[in-house]
Protein backbone atom coordinates (compact mmCIF):
# COMPACT_ATOMS: atom_id res chain seq x y z
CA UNK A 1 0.00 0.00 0.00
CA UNK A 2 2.91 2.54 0.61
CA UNK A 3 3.73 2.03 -3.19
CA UNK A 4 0.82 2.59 -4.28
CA UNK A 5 0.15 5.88 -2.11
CA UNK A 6 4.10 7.33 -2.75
CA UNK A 7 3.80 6.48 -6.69
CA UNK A 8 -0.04 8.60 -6.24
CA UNK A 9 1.55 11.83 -4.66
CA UNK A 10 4.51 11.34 -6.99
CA UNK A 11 2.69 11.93 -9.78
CA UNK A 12 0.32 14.42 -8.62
CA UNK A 13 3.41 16.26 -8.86
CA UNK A 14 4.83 15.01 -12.30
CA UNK A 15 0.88 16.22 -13.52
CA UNK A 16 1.38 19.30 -12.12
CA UNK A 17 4.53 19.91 -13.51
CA UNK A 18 3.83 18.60 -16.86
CA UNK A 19 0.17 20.21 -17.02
CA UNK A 20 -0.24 22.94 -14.75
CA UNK A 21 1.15 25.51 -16.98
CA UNK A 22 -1.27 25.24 -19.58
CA UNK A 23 -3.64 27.77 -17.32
CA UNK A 24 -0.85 30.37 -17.60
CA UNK A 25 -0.01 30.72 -21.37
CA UNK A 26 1.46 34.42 -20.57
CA UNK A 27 4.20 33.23 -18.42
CA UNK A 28 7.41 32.77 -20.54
CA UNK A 29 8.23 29.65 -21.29
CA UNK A 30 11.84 29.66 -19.69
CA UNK A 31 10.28 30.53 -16.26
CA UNK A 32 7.43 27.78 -16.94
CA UNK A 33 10.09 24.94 -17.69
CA UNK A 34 12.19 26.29 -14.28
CA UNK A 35 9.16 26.03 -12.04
CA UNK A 36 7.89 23.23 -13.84
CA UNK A 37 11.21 21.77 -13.18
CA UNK A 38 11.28 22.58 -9.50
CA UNK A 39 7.98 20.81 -9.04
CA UNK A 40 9.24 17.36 -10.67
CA UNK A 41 12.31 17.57 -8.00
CA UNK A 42 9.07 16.50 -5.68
CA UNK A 43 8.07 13.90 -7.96
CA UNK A 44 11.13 12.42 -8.01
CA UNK A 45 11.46 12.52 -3.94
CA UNK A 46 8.40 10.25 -3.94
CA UNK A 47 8.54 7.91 -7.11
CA UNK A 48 12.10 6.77 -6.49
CA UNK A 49 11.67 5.77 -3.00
CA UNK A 50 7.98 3.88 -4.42
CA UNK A 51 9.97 1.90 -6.65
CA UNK A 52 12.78 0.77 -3.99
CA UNK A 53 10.06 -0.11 -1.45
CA UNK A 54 7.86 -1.99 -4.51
CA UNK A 55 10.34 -4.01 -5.96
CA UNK A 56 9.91 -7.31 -4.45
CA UNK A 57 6.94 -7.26 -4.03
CA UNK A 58 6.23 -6.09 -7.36
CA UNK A 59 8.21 -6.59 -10.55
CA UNK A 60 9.49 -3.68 -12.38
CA UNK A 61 7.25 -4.16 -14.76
CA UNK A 62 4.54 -4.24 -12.95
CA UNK A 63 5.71 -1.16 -10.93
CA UNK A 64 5.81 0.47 -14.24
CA UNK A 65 2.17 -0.46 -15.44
CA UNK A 66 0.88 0.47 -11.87
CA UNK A 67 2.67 3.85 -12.50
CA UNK A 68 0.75 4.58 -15.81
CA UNK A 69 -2.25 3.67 -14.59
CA UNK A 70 -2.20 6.10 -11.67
CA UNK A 71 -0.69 8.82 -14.08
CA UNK A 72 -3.95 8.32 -16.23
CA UNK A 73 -6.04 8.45 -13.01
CA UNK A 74 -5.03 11.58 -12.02
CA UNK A 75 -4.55 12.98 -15.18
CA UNK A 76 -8.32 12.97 -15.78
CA UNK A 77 -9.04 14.29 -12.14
CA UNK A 78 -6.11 16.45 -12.83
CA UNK A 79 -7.67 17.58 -16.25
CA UNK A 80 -11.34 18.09 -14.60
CA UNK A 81 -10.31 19.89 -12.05
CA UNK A 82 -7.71 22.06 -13.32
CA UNK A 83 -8.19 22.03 -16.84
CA UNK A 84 -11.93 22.27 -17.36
CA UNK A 85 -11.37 18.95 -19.61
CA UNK A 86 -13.90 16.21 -19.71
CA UNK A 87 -13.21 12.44 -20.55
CA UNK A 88 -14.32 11.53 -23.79
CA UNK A 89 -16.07 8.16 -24.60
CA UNK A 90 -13.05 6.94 -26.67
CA UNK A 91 -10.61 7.95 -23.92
CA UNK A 92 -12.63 5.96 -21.35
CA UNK A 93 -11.62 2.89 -23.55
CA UNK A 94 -7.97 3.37 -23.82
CA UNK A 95 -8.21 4.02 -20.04
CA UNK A 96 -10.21 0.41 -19.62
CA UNK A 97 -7.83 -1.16 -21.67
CA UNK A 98 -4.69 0.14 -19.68
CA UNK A 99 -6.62 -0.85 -16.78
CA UNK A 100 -6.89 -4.61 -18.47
CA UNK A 101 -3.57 -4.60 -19.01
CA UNK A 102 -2.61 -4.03 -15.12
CA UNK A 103 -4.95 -6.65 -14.46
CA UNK A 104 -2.74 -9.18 -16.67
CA UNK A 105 0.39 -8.40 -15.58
CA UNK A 106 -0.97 -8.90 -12.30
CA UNK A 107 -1.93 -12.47 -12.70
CA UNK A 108 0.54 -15.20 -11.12
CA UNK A 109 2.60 -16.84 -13.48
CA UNK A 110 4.50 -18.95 -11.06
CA UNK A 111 7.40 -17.48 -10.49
CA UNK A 112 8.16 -15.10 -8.12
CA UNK A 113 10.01 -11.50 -8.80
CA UNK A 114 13.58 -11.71 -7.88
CA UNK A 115 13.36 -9.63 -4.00
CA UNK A 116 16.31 -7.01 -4.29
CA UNK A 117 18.01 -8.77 -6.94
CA UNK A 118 19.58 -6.80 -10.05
CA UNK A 119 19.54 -9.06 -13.34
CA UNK A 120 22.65 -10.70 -14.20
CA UNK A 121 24.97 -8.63 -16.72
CA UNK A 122 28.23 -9.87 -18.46
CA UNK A 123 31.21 -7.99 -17.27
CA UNK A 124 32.70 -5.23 -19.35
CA UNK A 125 36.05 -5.71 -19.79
CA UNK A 126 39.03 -3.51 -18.17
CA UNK A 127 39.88 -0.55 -19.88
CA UNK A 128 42.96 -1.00 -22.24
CA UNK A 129 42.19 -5.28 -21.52
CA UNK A 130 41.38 -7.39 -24.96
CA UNK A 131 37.93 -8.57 -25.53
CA UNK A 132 37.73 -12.44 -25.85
């Protein structure tokens, strides 16, 4: 549950950051991107330690398709709210489908994510060494 809540306020910050500027069309666009950008630092704060804490349990994948469908969740509230936007019939598909998909990577298939384990990659060789 602390996954799902961090990756939540992490990206009501990324929407924010990404979106909120559309309201304000007569700020430049240098001092959008800085704010913009100081707003993501927040994001970040949240959505890295959600990951860390998630994997495990989770597989990145799945951590990944539980992050898009919580951007697309508040998105729309994000869009409603802030925007004045309402979803559109077609866009309430693609959202059900994304759903669907979260669903099926959910299913067990088994096997168990590797707990706090990084994937096995081949060595690089020393600098200056030959390659076999």
């Amino acid at each position: 549950m602390r996954t799902v809540l961090l990756l939540l306020a992490s990206n009501v910050f990324m929407t924010a950051a990404w979106y909120g500027h559309l309201r304000f069309r007569q700020v430049a666009l240098w001092k959008v991107i800085l704010i913009s950008w100081g707003i993501a630092f927040f994001e970040y704060c949240l959505q890295v330690p959600a990951n860390r804490l998630g994997y495990g349990e989770f597989s990145a994948a799945q951590l990944k398709i539980m992050q898009e469908v919580i951007t697309l969740v508040v998105f729309i509230v994000f869009a409603w709210l802030w925007l004045g936007e309402h979803l559109r019939w077609n866009e309430a598909v693609a959202m059900a489908l994304v759903f669907a998909a979260v669903v099926l990577a959910s299913l067990p298939t088994g096997r168990a994510p590797h707990a706090h384990a990084a994937p096995h990659l081949p060595h690089a060789p020393a600098l200056g060494g030959s390659v076999d």
